[in-house]
PDB file of N, CA and C in Angstrom:
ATOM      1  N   UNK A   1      76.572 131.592  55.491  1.00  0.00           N
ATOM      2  CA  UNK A   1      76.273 130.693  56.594  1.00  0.00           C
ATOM      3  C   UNK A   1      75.347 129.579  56.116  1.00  0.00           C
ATOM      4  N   UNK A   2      75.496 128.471  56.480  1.00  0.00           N
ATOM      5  CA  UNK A   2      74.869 126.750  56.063  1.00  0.00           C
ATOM      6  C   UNK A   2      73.705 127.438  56.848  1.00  0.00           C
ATOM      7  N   UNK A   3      72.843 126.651  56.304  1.00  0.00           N
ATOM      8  CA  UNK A   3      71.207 126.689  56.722  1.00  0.00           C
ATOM      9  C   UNK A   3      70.878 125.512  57.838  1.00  0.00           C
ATOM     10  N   UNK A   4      70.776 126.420  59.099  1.00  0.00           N
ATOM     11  CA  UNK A   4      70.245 125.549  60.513  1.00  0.00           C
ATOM     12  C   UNK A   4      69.747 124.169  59.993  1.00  0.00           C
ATOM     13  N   UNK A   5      68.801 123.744  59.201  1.00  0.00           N
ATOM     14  CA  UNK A   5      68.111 122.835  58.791  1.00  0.00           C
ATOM     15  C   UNK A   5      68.272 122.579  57.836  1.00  0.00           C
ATOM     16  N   UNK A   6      68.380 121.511  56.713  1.00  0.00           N
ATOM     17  CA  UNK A   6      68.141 121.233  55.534  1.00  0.00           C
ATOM     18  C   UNK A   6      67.201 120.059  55.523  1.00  0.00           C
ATOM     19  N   UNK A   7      67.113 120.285  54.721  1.00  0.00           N
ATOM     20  CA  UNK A   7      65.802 119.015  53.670  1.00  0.00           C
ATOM     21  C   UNK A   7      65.887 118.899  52.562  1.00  0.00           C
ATOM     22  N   UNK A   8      65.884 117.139  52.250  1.00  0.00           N
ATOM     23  CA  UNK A   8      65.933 116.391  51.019  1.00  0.00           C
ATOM     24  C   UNK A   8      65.112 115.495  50.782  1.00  0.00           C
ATOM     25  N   UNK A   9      64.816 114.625  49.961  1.00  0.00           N
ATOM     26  CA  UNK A   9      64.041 113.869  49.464  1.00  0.00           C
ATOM     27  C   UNK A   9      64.678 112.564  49.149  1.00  0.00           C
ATOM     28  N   UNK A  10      64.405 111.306  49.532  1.00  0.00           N
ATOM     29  CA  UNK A  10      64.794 109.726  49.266  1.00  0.00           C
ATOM     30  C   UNK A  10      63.349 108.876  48.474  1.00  0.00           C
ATOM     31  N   UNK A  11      63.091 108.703  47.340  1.00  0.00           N
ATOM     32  CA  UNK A  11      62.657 108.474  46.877  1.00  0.00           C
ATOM     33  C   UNK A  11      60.619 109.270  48.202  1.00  0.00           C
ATOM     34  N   UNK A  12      60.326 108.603  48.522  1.00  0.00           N
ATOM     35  CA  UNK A  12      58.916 109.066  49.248  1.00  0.00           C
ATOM     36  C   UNK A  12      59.449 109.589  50.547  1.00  0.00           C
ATOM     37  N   UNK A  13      60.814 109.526  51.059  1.00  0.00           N
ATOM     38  CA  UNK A  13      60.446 109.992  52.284  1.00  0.00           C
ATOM     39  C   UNK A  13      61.627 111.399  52.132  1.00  0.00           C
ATOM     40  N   UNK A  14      61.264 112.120  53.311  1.00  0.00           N
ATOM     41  CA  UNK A  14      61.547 113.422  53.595  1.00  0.00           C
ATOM     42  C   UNK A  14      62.316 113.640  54.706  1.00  0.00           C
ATOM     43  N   UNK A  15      64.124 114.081  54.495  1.00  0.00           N
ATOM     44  CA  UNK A  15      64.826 113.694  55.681  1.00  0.00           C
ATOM     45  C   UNK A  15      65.241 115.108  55.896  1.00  0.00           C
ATOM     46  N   UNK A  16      64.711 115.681  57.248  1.00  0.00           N
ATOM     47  CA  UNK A  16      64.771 116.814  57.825  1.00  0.00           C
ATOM     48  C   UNK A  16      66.232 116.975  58.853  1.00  0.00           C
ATOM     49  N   UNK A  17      67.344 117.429  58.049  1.00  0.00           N
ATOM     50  CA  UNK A  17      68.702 117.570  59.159  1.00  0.00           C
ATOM     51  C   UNK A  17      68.752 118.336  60.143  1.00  0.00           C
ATOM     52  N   UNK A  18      68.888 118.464  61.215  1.00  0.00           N
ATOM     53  CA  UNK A  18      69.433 119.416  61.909  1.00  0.00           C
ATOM     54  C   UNK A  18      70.261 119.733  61.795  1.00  0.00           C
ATOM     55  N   UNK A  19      71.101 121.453  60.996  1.00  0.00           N
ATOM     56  CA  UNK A  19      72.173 121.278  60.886  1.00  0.00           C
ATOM     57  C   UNK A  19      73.690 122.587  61.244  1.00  0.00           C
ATOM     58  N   UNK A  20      73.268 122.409  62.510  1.00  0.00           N
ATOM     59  CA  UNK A  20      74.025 123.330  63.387  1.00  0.00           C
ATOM     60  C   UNK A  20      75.226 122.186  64.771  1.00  0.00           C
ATOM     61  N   UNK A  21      75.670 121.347  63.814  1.00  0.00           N
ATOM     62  CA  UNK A  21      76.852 120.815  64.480  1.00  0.00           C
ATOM     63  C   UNK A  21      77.794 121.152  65.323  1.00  0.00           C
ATOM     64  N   UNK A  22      78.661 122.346  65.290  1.00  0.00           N
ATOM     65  CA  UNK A  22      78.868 122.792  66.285  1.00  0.00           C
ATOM     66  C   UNK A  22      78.807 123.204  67.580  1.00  0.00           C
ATOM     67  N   UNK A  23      77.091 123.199  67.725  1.00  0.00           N
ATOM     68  CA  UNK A  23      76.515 123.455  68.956  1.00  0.00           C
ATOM     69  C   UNK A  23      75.563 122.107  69.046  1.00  0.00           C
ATOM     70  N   UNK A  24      76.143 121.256  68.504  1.00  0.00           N
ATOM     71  CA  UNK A  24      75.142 120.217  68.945  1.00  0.00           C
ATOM     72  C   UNK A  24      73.961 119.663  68.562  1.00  0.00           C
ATOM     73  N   UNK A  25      73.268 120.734  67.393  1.00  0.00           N
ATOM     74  CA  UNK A  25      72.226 120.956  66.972  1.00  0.00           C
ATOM     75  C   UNK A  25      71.482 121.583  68.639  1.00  0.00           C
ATOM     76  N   UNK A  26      71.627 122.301  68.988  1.00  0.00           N
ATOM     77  CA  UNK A  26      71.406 123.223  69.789  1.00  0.00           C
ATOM     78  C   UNK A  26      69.817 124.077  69.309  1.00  0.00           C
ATOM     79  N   UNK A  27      68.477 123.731  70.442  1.00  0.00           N
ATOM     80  CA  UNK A  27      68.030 124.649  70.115  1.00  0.00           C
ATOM     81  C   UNK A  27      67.577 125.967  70.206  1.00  0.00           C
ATOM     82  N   UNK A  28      67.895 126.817  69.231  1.00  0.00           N
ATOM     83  CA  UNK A  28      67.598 128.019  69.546  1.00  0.00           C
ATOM     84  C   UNK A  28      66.003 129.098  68.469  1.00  0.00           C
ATOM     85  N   UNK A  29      65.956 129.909  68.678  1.00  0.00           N
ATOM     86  CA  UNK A  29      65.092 130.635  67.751  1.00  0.00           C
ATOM     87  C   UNK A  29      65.239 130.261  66.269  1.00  0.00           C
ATOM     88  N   UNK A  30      66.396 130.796  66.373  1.00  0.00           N
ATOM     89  CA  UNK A  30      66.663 130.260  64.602  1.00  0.00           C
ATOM     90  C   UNK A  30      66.733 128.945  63.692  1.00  0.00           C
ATOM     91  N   UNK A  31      67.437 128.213  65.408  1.00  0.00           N
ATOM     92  CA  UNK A  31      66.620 126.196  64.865  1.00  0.00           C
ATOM     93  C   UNK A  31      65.215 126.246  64.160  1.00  0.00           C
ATOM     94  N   UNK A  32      64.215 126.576  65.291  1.00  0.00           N
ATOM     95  CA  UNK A  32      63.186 126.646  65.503  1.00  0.00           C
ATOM     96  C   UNK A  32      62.581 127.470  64.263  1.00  0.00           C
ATOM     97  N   UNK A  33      62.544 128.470  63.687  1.00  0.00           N
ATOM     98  CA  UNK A  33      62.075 128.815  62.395  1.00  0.00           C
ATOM     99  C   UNK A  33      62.602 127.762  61.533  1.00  0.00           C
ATOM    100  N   UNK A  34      64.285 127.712  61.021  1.00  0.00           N
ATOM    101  CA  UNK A  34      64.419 126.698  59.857  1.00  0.00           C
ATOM    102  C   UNK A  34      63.772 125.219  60.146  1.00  0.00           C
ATOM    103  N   UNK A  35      63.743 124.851  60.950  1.00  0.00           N
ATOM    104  CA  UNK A  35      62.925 123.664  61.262  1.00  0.00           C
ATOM    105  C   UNK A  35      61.337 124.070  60.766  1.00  0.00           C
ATOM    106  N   UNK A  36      60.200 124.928  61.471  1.00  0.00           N
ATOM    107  CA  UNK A  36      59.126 124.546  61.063  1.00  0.00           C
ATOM    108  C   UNK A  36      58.340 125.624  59.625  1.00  0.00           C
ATOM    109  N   UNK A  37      60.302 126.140  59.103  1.00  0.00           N
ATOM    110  CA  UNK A  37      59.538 126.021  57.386  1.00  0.00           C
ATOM    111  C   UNK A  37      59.911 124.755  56.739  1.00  0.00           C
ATOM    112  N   UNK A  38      60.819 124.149  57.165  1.00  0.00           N
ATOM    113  CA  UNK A  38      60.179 122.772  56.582  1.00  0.00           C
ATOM    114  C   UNK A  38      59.095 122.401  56.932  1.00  0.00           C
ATOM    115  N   UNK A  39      58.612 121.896  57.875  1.00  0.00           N
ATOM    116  CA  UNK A  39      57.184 121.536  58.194  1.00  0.00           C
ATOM    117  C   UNK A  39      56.541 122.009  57.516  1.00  0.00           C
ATOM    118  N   UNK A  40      56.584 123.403  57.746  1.00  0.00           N
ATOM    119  CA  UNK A  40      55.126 123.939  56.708  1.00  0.00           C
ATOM    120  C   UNK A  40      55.330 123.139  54.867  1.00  0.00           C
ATOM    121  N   UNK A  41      56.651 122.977  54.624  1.00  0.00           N
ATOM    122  CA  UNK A  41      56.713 123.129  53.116  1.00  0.00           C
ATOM    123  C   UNK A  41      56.031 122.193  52.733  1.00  0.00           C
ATOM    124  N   UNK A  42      56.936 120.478  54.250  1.00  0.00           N
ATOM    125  CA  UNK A  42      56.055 119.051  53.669  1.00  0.00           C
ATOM    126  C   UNK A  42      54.771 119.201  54.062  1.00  0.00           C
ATOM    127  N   UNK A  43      54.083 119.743  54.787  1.00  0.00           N
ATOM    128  CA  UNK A  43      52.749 120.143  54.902  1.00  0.00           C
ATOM    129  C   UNK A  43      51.984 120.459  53.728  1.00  0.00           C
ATOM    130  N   UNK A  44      52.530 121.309  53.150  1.00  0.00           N
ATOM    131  CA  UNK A  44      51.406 122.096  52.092  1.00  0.00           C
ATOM    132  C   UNK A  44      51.465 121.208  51.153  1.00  0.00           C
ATOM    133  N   UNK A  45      52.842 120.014  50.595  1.00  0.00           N
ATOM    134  CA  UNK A  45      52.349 119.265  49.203  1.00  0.00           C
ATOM    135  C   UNK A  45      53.361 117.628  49.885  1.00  0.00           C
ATOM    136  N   UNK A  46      52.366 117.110  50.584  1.00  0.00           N
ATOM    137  CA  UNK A  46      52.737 115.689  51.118  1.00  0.00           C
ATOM    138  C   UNK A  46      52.181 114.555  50.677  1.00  0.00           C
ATOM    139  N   UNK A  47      51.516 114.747  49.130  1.00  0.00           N
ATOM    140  CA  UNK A  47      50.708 113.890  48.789  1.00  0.00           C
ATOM    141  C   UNK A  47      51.754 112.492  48.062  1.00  0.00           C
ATOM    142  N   UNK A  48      53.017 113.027  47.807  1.00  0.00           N
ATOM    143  CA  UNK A  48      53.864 112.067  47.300  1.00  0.00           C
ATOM    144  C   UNK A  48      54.728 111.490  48.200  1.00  0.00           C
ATOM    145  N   UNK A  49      54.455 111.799  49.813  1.00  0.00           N
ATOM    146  CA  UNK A  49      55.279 111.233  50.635  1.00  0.00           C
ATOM    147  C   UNK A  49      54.749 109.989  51.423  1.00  0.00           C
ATOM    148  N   UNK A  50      55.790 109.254  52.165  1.00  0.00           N
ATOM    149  CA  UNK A  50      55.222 108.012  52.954  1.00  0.00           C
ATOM    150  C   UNK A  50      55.846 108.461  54.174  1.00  0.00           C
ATOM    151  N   UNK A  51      56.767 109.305  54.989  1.00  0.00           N
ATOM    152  CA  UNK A  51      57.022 109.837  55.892  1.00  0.00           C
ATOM    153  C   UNK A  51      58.077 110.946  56.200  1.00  0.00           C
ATOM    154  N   UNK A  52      58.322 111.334  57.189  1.00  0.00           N
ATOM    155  CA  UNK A  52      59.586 112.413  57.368  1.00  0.00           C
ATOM    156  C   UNK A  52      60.380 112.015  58.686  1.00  0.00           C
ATOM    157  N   UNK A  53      62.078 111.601  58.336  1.00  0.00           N
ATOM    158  CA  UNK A  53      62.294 111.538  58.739  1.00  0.00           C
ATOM    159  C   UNK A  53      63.036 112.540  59.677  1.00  0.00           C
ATOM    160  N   UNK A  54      63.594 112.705  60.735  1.00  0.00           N
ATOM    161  CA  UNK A  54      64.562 113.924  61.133  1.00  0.00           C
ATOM    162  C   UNK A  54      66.136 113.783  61.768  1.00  0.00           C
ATOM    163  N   UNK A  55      66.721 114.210  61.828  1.00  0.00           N
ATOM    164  CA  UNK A  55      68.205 113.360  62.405  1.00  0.00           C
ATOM    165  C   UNK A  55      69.073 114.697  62.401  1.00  0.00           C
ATOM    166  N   UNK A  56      70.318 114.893  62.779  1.00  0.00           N
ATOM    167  CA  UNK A  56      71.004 115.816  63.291  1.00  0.00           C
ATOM    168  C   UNK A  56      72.138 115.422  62.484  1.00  0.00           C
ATOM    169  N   UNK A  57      72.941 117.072  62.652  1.00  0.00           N
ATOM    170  CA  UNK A  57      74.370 116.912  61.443  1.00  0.00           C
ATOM    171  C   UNK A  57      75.343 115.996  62.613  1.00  0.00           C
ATOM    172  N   UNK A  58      76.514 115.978  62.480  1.00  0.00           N
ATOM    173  CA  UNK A  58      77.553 115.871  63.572  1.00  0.00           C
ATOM    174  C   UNK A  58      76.951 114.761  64.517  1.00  0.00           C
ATOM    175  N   UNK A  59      77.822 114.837  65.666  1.00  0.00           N
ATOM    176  CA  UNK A  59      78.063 113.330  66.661  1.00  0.00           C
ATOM    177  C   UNK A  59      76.693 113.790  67.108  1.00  0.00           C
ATOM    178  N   UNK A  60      75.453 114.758  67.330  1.00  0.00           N
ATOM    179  CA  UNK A  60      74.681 114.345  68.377  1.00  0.00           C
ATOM    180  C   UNK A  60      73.268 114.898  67.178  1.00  0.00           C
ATOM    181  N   UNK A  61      72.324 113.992  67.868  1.00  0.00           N
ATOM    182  CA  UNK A  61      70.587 114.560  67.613  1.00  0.00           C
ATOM    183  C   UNK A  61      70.375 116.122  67.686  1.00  0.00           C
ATOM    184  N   UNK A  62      70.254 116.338  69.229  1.00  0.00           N
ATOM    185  CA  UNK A  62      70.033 117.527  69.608  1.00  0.00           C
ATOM    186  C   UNK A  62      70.913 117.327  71.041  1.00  0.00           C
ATOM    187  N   UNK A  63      71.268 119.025  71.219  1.00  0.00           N
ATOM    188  CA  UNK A  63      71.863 118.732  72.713  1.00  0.00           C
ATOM    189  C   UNK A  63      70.777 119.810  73.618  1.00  0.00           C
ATOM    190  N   UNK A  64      69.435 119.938  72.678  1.00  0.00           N
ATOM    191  CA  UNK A  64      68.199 120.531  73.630  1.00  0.00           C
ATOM    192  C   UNK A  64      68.119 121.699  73.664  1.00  0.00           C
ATOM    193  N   UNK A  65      67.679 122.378  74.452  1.00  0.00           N
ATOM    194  CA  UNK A  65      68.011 124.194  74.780  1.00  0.00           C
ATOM    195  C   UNK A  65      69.352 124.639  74.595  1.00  0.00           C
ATOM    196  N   UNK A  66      69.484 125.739  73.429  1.00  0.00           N
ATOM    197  CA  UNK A  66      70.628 126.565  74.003  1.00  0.00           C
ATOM    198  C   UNK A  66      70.819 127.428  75.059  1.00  0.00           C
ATOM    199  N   UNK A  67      71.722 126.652  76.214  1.00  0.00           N
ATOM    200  CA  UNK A  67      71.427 127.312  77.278  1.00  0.00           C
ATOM    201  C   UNK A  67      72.391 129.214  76.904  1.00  0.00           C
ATOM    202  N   UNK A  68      72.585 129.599  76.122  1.00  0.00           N
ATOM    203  CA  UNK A  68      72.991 131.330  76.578  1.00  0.00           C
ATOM    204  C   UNK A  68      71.641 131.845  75.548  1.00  0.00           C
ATOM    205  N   UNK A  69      70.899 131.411  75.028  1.00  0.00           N
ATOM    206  CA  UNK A  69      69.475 131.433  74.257  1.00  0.00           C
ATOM    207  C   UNK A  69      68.562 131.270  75.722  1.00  0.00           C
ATOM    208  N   UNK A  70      68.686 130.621  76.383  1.00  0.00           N
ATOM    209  CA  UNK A  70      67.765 130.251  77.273  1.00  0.00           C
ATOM    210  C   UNK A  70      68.157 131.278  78.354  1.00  0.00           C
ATOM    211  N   UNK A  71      69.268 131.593  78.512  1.00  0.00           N
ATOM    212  CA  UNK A  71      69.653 132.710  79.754  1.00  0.00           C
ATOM    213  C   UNK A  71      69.322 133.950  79.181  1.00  0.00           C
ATOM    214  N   UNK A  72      69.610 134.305  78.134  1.00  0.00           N
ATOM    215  CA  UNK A  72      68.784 135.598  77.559  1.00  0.00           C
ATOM    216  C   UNK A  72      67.233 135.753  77.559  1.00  0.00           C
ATOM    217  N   UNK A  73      66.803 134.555  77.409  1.00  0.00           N
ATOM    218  CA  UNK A  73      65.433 134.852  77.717  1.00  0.00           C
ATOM    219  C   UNK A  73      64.716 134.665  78.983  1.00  0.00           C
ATOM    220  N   UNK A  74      65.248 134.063  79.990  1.00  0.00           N
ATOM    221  CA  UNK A  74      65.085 134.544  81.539  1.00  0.00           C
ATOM    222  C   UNK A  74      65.459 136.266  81.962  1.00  0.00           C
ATOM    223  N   UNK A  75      66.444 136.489  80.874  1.00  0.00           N
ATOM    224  CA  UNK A  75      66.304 137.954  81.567  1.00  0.00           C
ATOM    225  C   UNK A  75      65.304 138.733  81.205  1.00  0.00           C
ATOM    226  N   UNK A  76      64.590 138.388  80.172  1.00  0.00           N
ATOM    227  CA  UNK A  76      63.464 139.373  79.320  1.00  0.00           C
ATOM    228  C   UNK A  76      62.424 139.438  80.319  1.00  0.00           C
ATOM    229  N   UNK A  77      61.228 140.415  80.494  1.00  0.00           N
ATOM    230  CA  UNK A  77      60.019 140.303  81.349  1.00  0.00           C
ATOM    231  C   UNK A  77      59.341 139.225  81.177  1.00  0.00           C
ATOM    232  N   UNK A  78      58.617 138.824  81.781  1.00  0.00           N
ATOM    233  CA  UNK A  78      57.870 137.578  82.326  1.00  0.00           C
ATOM    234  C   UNK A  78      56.778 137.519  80.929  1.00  0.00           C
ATOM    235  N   UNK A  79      55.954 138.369  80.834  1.00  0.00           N
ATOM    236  CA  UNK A  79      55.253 138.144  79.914  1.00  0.00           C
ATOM    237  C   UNK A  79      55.685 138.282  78.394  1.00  0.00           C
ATOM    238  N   UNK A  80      56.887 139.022  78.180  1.00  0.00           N
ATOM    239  CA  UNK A  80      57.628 138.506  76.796  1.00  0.00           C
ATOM    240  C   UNK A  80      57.729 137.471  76.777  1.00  0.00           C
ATOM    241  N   UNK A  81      58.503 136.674  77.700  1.00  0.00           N
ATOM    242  CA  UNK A  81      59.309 136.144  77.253  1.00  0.00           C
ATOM    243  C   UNK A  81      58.270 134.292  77.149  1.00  0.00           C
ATOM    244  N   UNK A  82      57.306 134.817  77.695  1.00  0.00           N
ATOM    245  CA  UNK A  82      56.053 133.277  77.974  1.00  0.00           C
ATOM    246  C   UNK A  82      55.859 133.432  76.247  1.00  0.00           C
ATOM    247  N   UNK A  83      55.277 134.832  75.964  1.00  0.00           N
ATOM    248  CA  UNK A  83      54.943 134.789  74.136  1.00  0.00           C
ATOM    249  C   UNK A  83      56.153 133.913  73.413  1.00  0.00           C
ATOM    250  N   UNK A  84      57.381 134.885  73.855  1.00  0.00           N
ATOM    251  CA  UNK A  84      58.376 133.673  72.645  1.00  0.00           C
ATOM    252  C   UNK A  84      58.717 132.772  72.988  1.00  0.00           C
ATOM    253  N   UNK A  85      58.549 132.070  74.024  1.00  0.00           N
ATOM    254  CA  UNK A  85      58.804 130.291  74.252  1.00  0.00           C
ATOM    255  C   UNK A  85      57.655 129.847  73.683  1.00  0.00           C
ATOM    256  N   UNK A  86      56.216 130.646  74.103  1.00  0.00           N
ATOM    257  CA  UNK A  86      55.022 129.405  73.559  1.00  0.00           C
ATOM    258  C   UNK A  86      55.462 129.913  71.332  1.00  0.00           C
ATOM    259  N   UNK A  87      55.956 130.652  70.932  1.00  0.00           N
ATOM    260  CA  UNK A  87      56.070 130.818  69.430  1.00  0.00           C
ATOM    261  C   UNK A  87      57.489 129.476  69.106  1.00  0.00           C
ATOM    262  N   UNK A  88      58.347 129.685  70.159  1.00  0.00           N
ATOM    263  CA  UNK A  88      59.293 128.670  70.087  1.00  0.00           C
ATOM    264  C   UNK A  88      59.008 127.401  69.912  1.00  0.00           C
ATOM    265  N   UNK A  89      58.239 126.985  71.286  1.00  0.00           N
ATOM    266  CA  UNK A  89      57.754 125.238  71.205  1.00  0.00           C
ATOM    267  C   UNK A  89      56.846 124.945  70.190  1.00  0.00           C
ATOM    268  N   UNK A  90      56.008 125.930  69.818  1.00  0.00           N
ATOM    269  CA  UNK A  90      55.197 125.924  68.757  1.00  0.00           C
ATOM    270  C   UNK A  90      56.075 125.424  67.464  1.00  0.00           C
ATOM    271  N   UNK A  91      56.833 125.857  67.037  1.00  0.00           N
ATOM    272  CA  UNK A  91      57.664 125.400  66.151  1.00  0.00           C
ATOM    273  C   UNK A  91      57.994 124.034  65.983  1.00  0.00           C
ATOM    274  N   UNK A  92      58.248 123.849  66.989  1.00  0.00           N
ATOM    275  CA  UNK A  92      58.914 122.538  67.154  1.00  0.00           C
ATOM    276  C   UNK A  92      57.812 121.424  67.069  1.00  0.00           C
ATOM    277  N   UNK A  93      56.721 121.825  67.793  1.00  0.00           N
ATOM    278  CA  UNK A  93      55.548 121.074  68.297  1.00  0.00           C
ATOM    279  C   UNK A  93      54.696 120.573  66.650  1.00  0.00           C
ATOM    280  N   UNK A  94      55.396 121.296  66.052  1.00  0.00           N
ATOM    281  CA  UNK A  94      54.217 121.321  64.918  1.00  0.00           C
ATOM    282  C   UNK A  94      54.507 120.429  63.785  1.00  0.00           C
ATOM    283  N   UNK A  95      55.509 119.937  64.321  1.00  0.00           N
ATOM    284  CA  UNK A  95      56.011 118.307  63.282  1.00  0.00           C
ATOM    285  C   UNK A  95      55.081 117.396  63.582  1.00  0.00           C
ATOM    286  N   UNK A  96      54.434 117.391  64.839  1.00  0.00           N
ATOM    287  CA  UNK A  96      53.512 116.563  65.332  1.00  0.00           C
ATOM    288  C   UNK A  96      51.905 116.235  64.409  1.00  0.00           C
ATOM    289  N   UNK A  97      52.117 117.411  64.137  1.00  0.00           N
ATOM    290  CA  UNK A  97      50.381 117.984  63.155  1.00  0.00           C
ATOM    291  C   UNK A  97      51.160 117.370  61.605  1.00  0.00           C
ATOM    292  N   UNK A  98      51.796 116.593  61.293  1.00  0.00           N
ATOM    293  CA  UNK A  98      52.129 116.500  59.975  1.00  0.00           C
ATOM    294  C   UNK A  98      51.336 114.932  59.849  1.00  0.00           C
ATOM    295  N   UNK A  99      50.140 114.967  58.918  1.00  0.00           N
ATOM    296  CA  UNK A  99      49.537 114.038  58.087  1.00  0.00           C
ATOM    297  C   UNK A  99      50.531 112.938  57.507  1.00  0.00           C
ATOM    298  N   UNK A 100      51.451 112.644  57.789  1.00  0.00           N
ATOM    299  CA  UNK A 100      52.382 111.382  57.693  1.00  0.00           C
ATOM    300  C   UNK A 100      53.193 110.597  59.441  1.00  0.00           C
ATOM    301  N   UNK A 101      53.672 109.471  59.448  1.00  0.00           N
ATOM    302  CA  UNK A 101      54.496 109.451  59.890  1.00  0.00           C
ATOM    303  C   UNK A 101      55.815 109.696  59.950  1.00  0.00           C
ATOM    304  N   UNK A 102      56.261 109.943  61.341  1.00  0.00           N
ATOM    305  CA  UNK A 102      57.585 110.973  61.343  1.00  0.00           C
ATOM    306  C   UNK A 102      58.636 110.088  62.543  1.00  0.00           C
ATOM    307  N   UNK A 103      59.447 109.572  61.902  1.00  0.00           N
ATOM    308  CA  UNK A 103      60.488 109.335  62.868  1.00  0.00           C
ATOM    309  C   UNK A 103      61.895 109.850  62.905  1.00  0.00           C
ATOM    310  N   UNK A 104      62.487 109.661  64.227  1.00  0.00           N
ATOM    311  CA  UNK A 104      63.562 110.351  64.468  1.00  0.00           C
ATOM    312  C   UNK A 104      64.927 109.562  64.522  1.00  0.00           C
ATOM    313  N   UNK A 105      65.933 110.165  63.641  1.00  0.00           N
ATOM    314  CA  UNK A 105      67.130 108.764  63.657  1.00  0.00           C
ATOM    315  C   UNK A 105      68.191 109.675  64.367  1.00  0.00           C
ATOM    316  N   UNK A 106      68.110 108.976  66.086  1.00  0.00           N
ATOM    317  CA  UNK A 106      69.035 109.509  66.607  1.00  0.00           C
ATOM    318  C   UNK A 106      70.536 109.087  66.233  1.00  0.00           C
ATOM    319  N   UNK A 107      70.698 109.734  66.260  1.00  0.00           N
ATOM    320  CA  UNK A 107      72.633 109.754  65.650  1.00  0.00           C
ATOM    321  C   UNK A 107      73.358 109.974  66.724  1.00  0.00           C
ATOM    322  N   UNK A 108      73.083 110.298  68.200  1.00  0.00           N
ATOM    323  CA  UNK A 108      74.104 110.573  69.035  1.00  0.00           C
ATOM    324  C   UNK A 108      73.312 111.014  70.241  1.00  0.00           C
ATOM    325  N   UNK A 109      74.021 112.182  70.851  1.00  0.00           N
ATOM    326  CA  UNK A 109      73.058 112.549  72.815  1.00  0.00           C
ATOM    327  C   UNK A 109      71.600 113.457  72.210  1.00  0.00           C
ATOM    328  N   UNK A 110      70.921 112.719  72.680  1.00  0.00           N
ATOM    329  CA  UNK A 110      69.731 113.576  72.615  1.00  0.00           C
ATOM    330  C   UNK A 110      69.244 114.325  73.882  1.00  0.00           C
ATOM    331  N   UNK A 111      69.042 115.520  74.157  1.00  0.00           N
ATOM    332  CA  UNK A 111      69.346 115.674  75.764  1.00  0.00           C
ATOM    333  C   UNK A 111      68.361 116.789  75.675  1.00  0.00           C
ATOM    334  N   UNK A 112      67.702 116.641  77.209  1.00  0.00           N
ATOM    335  CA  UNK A 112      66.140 117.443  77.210  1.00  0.00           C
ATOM    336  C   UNK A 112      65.240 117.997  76.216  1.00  0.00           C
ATOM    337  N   UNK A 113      65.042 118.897  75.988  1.00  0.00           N
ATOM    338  CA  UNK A 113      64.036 119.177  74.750  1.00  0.00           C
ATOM    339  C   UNK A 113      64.676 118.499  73.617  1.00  0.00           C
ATOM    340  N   UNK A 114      65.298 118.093  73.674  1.00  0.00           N
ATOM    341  CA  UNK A 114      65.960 117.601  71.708  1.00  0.00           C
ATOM    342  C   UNK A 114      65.769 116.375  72.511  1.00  0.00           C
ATOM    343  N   UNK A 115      65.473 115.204  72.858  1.00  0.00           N
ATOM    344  CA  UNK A 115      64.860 114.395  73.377  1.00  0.00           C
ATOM    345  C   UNK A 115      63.301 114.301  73.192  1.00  0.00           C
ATOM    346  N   UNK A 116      62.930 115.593  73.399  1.00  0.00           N
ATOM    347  CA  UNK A 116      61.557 115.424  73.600  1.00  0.00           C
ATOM    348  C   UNK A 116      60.896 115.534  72.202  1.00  0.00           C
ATOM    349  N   UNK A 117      61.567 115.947  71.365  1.00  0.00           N
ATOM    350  CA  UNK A 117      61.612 116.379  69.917  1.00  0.00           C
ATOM    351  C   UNK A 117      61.417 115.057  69.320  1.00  0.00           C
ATOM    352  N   UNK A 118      61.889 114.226  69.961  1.00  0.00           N
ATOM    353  CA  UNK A 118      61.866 112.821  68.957  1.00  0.00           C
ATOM    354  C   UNK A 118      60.759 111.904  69.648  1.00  0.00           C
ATOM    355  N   UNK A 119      60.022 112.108  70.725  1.00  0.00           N
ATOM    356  CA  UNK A 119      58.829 111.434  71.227  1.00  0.00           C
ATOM    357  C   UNK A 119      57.443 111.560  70.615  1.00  0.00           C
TER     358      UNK A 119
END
């Protein structure tokens, strides 16, 4: 199986794919980890970079929540399921904390949270 995310290098900058095309770049748990071990990686040695960019495989950015990801976790108890959304957004959130600038090259529908991903 292709890796949710990839990352490459263009001379200084750092282009973070989303790369689950089929679903849109859809996010789910497993977005959400391959996404913020990149972060962590350009985090720990960013001294040769000038920014990171991020962009999606296929026709769209993000198409946001996977909603049967998101219906599974409405069924979980109330207080599970608050822990793994705040570990979820955390993920995501944490491109924000990156010591460079970071922009987002939408390629197609960016739609609710994968929207918000690029603000």
């Amino acid at each position: 199986m292709a890796s949710l995310c990839t990352l490459k290098r263009a001379g200084r900058v750092a282009i973070i794919t989303l790369n689950d095309p089929s679903r849109l770049n859809a996010m789910t748990g497993e977005l959400a980890e391959a996404l913020g071990d990149f972060v962590d990686k350009i985090a720990a040695d960013c001294s040769e970079l000038g920014c990171v960019v991020v962009t999606g495989a296929g026709r769209a950015f993000s198409a946001g929540g996977d909603l049967q990801w998101l219906s599974e976790r409405a069924a979980d108890s109330p207080s599970r399921n608050a822990e793994i959304m705040r570990r979820f957004y955390q993920k995501f959130l944490k491109i924000r904390a990156l010591p460079l600038p970071v922009v987002c090259a939408i390629n197609g529908h960016a739609i609710g949270a994968g929207l918000c991903l690029e603000s």
